[in-house]
N, C-alpha and C. Protein backbone atom coordinates (compact mmCIF):
# COMPACT_ATOMS: atom_id res chain seq x y z
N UNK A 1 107.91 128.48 114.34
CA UNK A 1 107.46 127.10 114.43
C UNK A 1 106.10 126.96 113.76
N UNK A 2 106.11 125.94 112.99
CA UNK A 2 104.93 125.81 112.45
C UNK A 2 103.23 125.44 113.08
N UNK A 3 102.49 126.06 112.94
CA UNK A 3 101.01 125.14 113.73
C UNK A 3 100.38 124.98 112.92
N UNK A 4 99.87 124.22 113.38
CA UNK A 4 99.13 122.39 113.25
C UNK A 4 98.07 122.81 113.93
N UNK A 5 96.53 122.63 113.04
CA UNK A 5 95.61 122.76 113.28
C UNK A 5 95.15 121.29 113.68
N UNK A 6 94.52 120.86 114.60
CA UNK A 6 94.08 119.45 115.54
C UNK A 6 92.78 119.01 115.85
N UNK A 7 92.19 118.17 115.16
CA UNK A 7 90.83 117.93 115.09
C UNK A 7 90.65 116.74 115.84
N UNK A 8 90.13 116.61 117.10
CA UNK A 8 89.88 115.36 117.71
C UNK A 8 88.32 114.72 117.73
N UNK A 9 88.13 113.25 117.25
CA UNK A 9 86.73 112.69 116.93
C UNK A 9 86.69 111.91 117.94
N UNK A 10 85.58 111.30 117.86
CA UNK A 10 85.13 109.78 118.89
C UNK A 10 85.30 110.66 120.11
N UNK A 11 85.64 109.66 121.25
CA UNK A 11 85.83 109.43 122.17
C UNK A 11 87.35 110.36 122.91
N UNK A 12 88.15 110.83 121.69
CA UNK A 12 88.92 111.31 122.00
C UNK A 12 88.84 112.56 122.53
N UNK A 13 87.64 113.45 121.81
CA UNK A 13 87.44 114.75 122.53
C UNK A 13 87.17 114.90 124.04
N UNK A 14 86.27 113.45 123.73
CA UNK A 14 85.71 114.00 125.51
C UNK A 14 86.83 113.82 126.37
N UNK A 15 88.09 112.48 126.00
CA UNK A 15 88.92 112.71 127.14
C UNK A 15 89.86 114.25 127.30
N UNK A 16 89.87 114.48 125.80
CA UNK A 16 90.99 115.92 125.95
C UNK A 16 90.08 117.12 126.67
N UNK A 17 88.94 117.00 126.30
CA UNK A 17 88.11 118.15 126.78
C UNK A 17 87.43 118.97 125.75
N UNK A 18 88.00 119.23 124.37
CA UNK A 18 88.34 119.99 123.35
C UNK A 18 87.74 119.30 122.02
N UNK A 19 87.38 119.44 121.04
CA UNK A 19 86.98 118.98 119.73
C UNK A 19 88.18 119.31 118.49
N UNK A 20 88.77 120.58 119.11
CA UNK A 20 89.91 121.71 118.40
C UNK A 20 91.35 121.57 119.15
N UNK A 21 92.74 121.85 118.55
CA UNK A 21 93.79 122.35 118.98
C UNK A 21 94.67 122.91 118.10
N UNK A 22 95.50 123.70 118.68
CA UNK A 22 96.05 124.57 117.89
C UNK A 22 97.69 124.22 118.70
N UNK A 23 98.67 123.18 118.01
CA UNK A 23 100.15 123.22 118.40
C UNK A 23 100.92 123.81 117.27
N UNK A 24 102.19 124.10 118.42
CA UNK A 24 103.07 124.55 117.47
C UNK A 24 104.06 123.88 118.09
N UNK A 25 104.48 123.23 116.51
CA UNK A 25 105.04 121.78 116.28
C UNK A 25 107.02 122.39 115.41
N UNK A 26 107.71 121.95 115.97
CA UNK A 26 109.13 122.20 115.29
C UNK A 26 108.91 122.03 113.93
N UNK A 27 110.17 122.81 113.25
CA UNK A 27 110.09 122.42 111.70
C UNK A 27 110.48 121.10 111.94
N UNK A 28 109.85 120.11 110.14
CA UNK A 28 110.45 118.75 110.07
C UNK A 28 109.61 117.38 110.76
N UNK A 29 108.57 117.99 112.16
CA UNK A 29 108.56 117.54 113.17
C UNK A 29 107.08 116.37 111.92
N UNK A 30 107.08 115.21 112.89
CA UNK A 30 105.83 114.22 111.75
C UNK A 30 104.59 114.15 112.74
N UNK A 31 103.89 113.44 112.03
CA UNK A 31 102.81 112.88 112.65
C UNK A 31 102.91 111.96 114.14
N UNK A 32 103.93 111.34 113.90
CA UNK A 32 104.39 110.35 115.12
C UNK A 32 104.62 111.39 116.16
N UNK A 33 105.19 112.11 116.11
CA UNK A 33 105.87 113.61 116.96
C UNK A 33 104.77 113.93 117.56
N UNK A 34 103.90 114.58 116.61
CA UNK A 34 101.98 115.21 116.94
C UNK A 34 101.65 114.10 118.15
N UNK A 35 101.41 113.07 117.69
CA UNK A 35 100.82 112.16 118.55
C UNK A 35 101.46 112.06 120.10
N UNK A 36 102.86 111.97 119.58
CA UNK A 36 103.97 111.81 121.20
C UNK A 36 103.60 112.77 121.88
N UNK A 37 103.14 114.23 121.29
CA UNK A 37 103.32 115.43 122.16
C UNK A 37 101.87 115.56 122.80
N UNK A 38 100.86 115.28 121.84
CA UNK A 38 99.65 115.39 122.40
C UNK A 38 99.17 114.19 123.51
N UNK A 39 100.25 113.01 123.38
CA UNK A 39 100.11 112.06 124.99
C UNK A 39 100.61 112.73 126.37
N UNK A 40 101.85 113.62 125.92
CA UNK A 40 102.25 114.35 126.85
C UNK A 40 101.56 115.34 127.40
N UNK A 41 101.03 115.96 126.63
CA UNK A 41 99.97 117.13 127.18
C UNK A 41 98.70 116.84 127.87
N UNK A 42 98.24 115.57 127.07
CA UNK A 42 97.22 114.67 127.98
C UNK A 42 97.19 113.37 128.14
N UNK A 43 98.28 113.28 129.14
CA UNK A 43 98.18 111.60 129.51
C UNK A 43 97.31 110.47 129.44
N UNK A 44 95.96 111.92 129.53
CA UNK A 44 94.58 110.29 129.49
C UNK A 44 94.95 109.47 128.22
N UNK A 45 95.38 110.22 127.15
CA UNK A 45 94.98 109.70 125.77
C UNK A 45 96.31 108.62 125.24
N UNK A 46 97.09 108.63 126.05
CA UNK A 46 98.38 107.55 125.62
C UNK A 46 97.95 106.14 125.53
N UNK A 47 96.75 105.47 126.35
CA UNK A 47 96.29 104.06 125.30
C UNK A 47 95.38 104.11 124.21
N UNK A 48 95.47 105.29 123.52
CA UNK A 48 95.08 105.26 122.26
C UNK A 48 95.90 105.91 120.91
N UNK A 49 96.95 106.62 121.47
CA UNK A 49 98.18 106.89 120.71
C UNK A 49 98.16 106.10 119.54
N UNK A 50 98.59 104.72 119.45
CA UNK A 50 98.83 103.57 119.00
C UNK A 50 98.06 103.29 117.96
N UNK A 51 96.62 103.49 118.30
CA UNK A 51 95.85 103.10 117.54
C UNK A 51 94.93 104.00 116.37
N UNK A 52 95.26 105.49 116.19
CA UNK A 52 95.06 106.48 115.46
C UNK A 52 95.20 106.49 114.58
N UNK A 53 94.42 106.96 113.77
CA UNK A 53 93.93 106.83 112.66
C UNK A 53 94.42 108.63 111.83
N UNK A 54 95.27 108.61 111.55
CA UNK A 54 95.28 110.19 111.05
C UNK A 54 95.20 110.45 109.42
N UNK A 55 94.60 111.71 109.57
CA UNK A 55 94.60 112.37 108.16
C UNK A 55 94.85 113.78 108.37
N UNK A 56 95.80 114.05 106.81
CA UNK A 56 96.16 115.91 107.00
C UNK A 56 95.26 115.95 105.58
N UNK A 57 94.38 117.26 106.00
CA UNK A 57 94.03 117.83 104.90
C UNK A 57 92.83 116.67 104.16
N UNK A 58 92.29 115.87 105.00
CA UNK A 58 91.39 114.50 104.31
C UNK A 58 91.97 113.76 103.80
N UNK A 59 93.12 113.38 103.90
CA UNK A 59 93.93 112.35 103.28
C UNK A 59 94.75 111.58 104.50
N UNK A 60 94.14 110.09 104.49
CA UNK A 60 95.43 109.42 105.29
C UNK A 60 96.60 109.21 105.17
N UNK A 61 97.07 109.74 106.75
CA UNK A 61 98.86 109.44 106.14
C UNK A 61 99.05 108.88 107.44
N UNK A 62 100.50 108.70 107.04
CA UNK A 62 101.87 107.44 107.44
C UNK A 62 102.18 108.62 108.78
N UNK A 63 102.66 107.72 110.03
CA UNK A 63 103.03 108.35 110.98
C UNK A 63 104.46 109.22 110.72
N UNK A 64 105.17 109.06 109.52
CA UNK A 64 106.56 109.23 109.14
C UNK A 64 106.15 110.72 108.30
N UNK A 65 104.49 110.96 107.97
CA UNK A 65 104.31 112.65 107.70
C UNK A 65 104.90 113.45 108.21
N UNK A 66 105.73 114.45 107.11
CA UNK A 66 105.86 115.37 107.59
C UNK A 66 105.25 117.13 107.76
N UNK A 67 104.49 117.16 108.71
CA UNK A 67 103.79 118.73 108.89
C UNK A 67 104.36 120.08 108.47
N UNK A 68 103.26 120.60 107.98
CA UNK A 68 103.82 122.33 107.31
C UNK A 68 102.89 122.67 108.18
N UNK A 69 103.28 124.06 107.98
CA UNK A 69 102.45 125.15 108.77
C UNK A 69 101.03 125.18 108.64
N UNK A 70 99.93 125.43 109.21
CA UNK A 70 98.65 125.43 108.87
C UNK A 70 98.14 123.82 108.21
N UNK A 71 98.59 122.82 107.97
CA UNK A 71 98.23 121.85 108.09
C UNK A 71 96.81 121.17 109.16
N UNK A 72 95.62 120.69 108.72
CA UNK A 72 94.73 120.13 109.58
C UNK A 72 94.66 118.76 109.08
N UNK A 73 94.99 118.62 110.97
CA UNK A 73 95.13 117.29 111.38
C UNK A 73 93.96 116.47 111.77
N UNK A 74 93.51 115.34 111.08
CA UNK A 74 92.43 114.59 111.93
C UNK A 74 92.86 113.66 112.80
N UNK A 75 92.76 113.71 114.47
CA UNK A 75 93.47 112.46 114.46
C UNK A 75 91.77 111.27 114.96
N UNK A 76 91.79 110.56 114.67
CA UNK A 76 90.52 109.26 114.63
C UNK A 76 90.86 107.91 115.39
N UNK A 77 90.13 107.75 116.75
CA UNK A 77 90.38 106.49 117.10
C UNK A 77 89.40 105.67 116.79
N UNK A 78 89.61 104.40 116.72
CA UNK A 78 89.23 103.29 116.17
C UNK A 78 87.80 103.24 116.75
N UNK A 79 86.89 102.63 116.16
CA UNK A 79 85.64 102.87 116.35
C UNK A 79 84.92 101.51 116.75
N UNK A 80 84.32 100.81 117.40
CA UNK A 80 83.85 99.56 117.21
C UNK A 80 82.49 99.71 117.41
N UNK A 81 81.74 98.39 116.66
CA UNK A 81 80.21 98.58 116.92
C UNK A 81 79.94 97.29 117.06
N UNK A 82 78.87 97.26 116.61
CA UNK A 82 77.90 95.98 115.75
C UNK A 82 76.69 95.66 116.37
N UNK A 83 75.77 94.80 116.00
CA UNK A 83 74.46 94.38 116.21
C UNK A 83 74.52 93.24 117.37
């Protein structure tokens, strides 16, 4: 099975605990998959599933990506600010 290196930013680390993860993801398996599995593993993070922002390798992609082995994942939730 392939792994998927897992980079969590914002707000997301502190709920997972972690900055890093290391899954091992089925062949074939996409980005949408990554996301489903990592709500499952940590429930806190399922109202932000939705709204992620991902990139493999510094490049944004489509939840319909499909992951290879050693692939790094950013996943990025939405950020808000202002003055």
């Amino acid at each position: 099975m392939p792994e998927i290196h897992v980079r969590l930013f914002a707000g997301l680390h502190d709920l997972v605990g972690r900055r890093e993860l290391v899954l091992s993801m089925p062949d074939g398996a996409t980005i949408g998959q990554l996301r489903d599995r990592l709500g499952e593993e940590y429930p806190i993070v399922q109202p932000l599933l939705s709204t992620l922002v991902c990139a493999v390798d510094e490049e944004y992609v489509a939840p319909e990506h499909v992951l290879r082995d050693g692939e790094d994942v950013a996943l990025i939730p939405p950020i808000s600010g202002g003055s």
